[in-house]
C-alpha atoms as a PDB file:
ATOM      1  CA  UNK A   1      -9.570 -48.642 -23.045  1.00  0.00           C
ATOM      2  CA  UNK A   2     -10.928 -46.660 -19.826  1.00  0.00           C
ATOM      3  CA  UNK A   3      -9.407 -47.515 -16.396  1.00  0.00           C
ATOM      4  CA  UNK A   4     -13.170 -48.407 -15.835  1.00  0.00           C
ATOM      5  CA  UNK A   5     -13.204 -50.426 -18.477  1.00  0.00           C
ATOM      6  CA  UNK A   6      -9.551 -52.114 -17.014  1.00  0.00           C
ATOM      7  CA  UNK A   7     -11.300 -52.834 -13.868  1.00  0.00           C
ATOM      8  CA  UNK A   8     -13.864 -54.258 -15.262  1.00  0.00           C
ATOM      9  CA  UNK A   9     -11.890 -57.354 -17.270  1.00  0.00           C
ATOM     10  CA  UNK A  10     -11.891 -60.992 -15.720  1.00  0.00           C
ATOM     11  CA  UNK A  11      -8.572 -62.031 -14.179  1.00  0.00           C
ATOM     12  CA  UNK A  12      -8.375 -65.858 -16.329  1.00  0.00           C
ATOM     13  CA  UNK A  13     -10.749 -65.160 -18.758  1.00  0.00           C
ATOM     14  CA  UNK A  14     -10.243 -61.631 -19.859  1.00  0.00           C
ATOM     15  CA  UNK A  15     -13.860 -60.823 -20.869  1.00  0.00           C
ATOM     16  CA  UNK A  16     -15.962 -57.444 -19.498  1.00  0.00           C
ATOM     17  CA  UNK A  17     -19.766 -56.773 -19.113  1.00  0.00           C
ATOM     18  CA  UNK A  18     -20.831 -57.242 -22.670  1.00  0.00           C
ATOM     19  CA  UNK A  19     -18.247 -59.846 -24.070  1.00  0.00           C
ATOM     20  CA  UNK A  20     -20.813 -62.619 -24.068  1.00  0.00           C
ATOM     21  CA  UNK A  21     -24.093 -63.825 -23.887  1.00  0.00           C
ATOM     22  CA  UNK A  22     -26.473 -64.668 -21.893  1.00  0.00           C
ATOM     23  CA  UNK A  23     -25.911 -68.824 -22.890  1.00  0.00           C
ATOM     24  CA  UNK A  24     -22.456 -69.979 -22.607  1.00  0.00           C
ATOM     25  CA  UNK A  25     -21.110 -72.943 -23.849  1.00  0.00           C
ATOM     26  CA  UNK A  26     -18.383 -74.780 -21.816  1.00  0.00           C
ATOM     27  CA  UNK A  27     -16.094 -77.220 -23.759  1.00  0.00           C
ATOM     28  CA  UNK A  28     -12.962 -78.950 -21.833  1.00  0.00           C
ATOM     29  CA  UNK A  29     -10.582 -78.408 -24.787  1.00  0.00           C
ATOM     30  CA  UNK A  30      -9.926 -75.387 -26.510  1.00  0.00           C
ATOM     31  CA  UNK A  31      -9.352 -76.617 -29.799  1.00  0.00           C
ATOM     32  CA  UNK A  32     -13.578 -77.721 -29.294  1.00  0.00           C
ATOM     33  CA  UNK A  33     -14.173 -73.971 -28.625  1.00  0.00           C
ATOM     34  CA  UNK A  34     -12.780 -73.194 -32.224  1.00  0.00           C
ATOM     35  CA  UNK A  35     -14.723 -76.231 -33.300  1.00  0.00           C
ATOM     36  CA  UNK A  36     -17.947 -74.778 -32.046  1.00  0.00           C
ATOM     37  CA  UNK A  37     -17.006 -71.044 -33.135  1.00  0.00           C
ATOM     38  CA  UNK A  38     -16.882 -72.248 -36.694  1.00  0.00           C
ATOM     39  CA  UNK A  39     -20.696 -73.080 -36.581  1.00  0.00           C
ATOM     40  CA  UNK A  40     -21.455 -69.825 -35.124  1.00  0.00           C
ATOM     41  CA  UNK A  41     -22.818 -67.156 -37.201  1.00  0.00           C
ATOM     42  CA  UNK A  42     -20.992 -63.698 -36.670  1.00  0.00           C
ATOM     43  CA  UNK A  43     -18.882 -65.683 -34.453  1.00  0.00           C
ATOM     44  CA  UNK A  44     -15.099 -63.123 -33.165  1.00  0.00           C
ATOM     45  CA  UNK A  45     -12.822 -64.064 -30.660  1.00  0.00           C
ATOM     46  CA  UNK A  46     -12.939 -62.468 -27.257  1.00  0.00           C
ATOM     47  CA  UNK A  47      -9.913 -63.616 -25.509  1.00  0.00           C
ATOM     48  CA  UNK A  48      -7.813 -65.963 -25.353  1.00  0.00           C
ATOM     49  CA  UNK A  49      -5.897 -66.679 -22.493  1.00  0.00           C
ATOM     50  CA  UNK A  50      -4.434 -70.019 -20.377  1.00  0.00           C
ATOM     51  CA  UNK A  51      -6.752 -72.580 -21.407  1.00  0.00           C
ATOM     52  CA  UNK A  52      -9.896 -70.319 -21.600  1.00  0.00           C
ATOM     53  CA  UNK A  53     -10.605 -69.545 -25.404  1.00  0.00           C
ATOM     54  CA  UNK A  54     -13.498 -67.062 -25.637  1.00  0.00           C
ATOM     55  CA  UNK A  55     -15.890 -67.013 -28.430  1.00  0.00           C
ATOM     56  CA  UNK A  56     -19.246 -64.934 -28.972  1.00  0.00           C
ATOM     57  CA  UNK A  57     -21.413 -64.980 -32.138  1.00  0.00           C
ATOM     58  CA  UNK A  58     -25.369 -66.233 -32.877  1.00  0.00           C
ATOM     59  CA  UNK A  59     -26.614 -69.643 -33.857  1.00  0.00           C
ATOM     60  CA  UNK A  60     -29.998 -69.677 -35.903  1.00  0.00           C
ATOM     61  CA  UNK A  61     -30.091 -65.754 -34.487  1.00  0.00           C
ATOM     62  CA  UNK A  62     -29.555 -66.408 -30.666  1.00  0.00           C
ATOM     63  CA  UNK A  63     -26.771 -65.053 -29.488  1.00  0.00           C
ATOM     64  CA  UNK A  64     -24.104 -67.760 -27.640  1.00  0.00           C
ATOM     65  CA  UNK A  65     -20.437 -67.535 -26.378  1.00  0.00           C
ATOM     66  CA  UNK A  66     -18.175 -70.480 -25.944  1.00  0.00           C
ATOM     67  CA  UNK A  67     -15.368 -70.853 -23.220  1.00  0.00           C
ATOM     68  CA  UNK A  68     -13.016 -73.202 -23.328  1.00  0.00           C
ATOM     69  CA  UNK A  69     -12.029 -74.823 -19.341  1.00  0.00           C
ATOM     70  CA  UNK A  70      -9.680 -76.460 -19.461  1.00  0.00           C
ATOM     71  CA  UNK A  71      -9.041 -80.040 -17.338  1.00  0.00           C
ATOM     72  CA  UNK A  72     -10.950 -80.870 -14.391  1.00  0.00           C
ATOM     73  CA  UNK A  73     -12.990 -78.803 -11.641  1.00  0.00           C
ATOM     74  CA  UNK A  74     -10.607 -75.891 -10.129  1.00  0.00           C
ATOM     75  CA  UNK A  75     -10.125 -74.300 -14.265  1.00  0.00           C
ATOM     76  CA  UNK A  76     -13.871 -74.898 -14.753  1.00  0.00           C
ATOM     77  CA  UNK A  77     -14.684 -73.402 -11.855  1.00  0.00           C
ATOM     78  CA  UNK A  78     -13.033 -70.103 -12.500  1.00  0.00           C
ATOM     79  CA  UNK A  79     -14.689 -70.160 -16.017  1.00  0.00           C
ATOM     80  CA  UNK A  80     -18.525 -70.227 -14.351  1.00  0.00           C
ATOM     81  CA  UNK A  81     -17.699 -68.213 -11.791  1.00  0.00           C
ATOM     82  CA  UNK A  82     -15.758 -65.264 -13.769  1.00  0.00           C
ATOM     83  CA  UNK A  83     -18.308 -65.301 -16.693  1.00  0.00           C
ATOM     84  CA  UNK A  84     -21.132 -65.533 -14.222  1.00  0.00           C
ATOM     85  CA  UNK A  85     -19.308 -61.756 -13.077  1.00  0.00           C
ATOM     86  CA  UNK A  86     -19.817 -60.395 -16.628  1.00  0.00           C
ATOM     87  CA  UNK A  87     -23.491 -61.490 -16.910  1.00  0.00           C
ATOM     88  CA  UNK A  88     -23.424 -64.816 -18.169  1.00  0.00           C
ATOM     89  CA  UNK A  89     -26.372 -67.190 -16.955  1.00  0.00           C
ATOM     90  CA  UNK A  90     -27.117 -70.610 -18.585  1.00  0.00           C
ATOM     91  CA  UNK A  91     -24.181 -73.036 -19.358  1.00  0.00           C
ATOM     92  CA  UNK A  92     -23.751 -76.112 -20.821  1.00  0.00           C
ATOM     93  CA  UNK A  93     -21.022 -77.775 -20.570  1.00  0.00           C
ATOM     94  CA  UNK A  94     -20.141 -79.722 -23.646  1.00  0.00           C
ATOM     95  CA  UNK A  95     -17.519 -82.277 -23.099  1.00  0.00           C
ATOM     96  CA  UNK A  96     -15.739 -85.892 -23.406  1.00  0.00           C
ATOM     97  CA  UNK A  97     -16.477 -88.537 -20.865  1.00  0.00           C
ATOM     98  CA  UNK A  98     -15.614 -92.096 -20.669  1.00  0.00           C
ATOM     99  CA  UNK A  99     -19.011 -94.529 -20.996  1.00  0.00           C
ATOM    100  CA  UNK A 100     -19.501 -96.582 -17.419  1.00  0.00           C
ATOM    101  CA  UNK A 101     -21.915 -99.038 -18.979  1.00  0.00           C
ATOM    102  CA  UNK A 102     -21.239-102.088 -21.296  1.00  0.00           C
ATOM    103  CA  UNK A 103     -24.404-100.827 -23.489  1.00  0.00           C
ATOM    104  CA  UNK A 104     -22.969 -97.365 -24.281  1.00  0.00           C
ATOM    105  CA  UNK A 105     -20.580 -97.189 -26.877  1.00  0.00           C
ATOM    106  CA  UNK A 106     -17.572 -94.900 -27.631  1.00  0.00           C
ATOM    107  CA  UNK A 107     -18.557 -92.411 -29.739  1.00  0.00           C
ATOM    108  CA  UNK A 108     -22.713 -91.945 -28.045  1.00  0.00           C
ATOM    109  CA  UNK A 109     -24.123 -88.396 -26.955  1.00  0.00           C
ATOM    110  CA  UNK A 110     -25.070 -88.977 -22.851  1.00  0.00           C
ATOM    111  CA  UNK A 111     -26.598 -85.921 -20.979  1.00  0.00           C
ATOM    112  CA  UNK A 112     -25.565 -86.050 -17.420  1.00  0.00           C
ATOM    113  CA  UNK A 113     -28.340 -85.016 -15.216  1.00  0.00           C
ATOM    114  CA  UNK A 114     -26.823 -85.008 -11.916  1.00  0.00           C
ATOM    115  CA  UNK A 115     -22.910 -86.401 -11.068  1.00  0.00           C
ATOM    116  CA  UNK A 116     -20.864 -88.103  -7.477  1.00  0.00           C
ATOM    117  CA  UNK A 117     -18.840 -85.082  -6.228  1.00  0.00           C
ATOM    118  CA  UNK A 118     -15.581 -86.724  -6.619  1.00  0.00           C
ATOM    119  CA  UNK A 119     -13.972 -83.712  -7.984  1.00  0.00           C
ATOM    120  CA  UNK A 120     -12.079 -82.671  -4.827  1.00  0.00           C
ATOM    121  CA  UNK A 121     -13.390 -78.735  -5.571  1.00  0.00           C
ATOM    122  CA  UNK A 122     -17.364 -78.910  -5.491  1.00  0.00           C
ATOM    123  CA  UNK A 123     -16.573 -79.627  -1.611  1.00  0.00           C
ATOM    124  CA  UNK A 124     -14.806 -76.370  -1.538  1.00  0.00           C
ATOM    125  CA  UNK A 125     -18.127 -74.844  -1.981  1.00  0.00           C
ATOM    126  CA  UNK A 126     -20.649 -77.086   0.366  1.00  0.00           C
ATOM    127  CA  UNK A 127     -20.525 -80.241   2.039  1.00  0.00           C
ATOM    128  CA  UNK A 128     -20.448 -83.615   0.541  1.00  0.00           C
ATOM    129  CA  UNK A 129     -24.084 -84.424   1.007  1.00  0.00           C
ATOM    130  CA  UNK A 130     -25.251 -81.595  -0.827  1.00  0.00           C
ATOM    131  CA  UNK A 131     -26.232 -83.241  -4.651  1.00  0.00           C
ATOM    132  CA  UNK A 132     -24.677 -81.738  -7.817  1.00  0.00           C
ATOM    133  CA  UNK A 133     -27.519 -81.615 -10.428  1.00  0.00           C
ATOM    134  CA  UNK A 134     -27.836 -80.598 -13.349  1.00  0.00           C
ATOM    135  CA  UNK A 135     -30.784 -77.264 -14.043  1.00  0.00           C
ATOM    136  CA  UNK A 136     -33.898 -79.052 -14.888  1.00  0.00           C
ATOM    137  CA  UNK A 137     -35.025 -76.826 -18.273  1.00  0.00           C
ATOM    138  CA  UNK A 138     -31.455 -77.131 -19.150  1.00  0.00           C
ATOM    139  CA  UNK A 139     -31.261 -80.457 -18.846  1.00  0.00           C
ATOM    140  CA  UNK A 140     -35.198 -80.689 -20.093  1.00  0.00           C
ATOM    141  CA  UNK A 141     -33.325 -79.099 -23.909  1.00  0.00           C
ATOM    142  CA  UNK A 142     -30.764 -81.206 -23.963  1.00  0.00           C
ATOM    143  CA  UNK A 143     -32.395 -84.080 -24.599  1.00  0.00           C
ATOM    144  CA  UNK A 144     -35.861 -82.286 -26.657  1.00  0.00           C
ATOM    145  CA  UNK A 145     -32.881 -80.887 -28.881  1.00  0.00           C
ATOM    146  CA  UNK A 146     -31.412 -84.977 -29.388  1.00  0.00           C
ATOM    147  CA  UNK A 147     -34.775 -85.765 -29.916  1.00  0.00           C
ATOM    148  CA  UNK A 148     -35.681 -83.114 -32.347  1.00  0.00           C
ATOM    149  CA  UNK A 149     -32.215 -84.250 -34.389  1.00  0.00           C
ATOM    150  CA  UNK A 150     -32.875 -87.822 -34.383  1.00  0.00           C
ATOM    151  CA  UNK A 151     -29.904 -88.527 -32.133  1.00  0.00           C
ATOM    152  CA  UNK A 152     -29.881 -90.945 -30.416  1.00  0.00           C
ATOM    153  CA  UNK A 153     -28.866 -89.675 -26.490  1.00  0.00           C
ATOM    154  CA  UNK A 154     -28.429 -91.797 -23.237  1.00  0.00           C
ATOM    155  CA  UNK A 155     -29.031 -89.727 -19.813  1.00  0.00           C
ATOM    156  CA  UNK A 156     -28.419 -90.593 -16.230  1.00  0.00           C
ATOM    157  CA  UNK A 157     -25.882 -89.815 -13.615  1.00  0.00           C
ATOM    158  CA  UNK A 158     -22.202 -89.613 -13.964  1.00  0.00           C
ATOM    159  CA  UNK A 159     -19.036 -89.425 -11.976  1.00  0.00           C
ATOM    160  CA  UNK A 160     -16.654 -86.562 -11.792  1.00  0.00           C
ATOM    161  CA  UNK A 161     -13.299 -87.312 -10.589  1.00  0.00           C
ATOM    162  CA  UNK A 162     -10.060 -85.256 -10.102  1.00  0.00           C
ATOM    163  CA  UNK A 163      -7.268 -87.751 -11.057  1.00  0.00           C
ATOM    164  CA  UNK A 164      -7.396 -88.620 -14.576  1.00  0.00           C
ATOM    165  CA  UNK A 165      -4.824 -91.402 -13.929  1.00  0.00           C
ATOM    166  CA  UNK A 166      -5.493 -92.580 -10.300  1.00  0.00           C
ATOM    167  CA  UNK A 167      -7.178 -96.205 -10.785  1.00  0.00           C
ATOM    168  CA  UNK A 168     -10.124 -96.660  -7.884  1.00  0.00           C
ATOM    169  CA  UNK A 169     -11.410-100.156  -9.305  1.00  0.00           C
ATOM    170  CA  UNK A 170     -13.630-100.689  -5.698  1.00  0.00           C
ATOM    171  CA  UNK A 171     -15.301 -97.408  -6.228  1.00  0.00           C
ATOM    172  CA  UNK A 172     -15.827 -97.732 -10.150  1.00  0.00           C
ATOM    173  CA  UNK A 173     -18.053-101.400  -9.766  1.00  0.00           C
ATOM    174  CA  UNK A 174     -19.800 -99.597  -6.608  1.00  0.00           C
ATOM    175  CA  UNK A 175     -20.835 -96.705  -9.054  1.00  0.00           C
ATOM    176  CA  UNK A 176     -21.340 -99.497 -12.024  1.00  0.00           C
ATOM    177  CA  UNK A 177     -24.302-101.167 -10.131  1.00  0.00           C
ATOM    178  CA  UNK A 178     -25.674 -97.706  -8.807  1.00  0.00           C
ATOM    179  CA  UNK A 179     -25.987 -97.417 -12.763  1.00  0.00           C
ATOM    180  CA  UNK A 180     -23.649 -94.307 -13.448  1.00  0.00           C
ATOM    181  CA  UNK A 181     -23.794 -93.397 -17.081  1.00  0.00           C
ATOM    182  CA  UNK A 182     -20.511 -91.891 -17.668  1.00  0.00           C
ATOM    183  CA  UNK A 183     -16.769 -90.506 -16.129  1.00  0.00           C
ATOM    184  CA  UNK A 184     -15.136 -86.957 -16.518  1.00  0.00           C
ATOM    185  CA  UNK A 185     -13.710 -84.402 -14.870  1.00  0.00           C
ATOM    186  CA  UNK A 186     -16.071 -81.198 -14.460  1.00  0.00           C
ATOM    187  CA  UNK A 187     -19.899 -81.840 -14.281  1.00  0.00           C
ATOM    188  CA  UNK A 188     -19.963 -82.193 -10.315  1.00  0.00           C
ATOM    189  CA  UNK A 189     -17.995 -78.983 -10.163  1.00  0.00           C
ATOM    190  CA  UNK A 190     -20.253 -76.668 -12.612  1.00  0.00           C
ATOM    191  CA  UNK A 191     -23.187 -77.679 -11.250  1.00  0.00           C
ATOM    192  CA  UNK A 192     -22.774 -77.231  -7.524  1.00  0.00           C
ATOM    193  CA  UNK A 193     -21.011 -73.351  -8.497  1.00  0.00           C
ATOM    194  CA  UNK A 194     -23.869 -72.817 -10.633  1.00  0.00           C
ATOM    195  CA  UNK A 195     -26.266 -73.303  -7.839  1.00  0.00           C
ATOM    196  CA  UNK A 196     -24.589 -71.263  -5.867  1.00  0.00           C
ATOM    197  CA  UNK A 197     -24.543 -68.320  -8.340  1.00  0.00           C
ATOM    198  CA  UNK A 198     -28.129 -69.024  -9.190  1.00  0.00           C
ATOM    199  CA  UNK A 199     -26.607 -70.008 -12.958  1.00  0.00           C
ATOM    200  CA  UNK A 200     -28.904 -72.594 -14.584  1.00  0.00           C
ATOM    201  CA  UNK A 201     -26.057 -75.440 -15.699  1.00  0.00           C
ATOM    202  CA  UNK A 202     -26.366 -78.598 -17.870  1.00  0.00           C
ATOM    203  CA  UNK A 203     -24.077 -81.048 -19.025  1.00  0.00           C
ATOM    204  CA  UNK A 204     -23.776 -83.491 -22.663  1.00  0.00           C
ATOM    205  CA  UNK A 205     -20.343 -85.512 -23.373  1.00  0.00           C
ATOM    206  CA  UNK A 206     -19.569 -87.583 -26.249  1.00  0.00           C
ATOM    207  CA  UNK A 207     -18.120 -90.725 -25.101  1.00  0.00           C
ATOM    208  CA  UNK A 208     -14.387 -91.185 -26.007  1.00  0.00           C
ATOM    209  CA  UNK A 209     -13.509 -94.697 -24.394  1.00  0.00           C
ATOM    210  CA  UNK A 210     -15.461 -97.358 -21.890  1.00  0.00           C
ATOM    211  CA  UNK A 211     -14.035 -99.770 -19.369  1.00  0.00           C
ATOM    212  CA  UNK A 212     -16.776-102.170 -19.776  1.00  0.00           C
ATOM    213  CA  UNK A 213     -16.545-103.180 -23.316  1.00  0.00           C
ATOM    214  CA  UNK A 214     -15.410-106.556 -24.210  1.00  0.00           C
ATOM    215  CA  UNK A 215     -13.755-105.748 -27.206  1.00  0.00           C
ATOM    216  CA  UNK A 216     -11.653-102.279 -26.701  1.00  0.00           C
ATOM    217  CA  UNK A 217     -10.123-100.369 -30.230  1.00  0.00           C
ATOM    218  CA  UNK A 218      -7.315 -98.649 -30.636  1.00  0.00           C
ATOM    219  CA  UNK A 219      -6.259 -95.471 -29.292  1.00  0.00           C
ATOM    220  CA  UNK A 220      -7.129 -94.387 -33.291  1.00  0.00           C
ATOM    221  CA  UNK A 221     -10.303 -95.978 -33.326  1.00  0.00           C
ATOM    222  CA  UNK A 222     -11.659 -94.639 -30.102  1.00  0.00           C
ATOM    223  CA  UNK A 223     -10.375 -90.986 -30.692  1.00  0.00           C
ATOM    224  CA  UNK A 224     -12.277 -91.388 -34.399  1.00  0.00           C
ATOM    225  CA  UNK A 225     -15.368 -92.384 -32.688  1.00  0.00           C
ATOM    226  CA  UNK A 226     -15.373 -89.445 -30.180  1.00  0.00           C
ATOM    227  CA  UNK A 227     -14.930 -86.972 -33.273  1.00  0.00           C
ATOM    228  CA  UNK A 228     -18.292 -88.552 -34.654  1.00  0.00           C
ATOM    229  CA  UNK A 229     -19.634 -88.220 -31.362  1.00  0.00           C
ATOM    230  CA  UNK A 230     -18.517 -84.487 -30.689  1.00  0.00           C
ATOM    231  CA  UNK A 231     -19.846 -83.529 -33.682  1.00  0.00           C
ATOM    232  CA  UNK A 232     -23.321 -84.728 -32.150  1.00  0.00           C
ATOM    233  CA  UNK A 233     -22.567 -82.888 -28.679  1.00  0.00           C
ATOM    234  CA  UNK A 234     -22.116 -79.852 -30.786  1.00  0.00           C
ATOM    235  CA  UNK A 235     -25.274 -80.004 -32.630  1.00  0.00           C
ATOM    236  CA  UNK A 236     -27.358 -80.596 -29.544  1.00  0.00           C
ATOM    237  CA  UNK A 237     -26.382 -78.208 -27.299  1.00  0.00           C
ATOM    238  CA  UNK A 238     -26.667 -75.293 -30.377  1.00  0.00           C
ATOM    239  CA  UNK A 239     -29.867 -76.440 -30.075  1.00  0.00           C
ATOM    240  CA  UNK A 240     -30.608 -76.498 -26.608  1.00  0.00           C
ATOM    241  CA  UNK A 241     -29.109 -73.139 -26.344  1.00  0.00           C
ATOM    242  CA  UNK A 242     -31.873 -72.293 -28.935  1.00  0.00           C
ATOM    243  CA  UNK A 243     -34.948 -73.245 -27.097  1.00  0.00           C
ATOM    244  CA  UNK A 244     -33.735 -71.856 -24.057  1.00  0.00           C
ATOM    245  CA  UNK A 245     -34.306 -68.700 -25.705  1.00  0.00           C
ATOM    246  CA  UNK A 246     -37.697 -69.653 -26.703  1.00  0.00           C
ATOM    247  CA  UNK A 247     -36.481 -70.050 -30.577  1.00  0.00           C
ATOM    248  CA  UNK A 248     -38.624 -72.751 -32.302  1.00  0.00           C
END
């Protein structure tokens, strides 16, 4: 490899010009990268490096990477940005969220079309009254690809937090009656860097758990639900990534 070439290689994610495509996909967890590279066709491994797992092959013929993030908004912010530098453009984040509505339950596809900047690193960017939203034809394929699978997909807004632990119960029934769909860690954060890079971002999570049900499973139950429900995340943004690309 040239000096050139050297230069050229992303500090976290260790990709050049050329690594991937044009579509990325962004899951949290890097074992979900693999997950997703094993439906690829032609599918190699990049990099891997930290918590970013790179993968680059073709579904039905279109070519697609996947990046692993990571937890929460400062990793998946490096990930947009630094792939963004090596000619990545459309991303969709593909993720794990926790349902905010009694009729959602653990285990259902949601695509997040906008998200409260709660993140504590979208504000790093712009102000607090700017929106995070999700890209409309992005979000637009999401849910035509659900559709065209016969999966059954709930859409709204979500909330991104930063403190996967902290406990905020006067801000989560304020956000229950504005009708938030879901929690997680990253949407508010991709979105607001991808309109700043001019990167056209969307967002589906399966849901692993949900505050508002009556009856709550077992840590077993709910992580065998998400699996069913990942699977389903998977599937629709493969295909989302497809009609982006104009494949039929």
């Amino acid at each position: 490899m040239t000096d050139s070439q050297t230069a050229e290689i992303q500090k976290h994610i260790r990709c050049a010009p050329g690594d991937v495509a044009r579509s990325v996909l962004l899951p949290g967890d890097p074992a979900r990268a693999h997950r997703i590279g094993e439906q690829l066709e032609d599918a190699r491994l990049v990099a891997e490096n930290r918590e970013y797992v790179v993968i680059t092959g073709k579904t039905n013929g279109v070519a697609v990477s996947v990046c692993s993030t990571g937890i929460g908004g400062s990793s998946a912010a490096i990930a947009l940005e630094e792939l963004s530098n090596v000619g990545a453009e459309v991303f969709i984040r593909v993720g794990s969220a926790g349902g905010r509505r009694a009729d959602i339950p653990i285990g259902s596809l949601v695509v997040v079309t906008a998200a409260y900047r709660g993140d504590g690193v979208s504000d790093e960017y712009l102000p607090l009254g700017f929106p995070a939203v999700a890209d409309l034809d992005v979000n637009n394929a999401l849910i035509r690809a659900a559709k065209e699978l016969g999966i059954s997909a709930f859409s709204g807004i979500g909330t991104t937090r930063s403190a996967f632990y902290a406990r905020h119960p006067e801000l989560n029934e304020t956000l229950r009656r504005a009708g938030v769909v879901a929690a997680e860690m990253e949407a508010a954060t991709l979105f607001i860097v991808g309109t700043l890079r001019g990167a056209k971002v969307g967002c589906v999570v399966a849901t692993d758990s949900n505050i508002y049900l009556d009856a709550q499973p077992s840590l077993a139950e709910k992580e065998a639900l998400y699996m069913q429900g990942e699977a389903l995340t998977i599937r629709t943004a493969l295909r989302a990534a497809q009609l982006l690309e104009g494949r039929s």
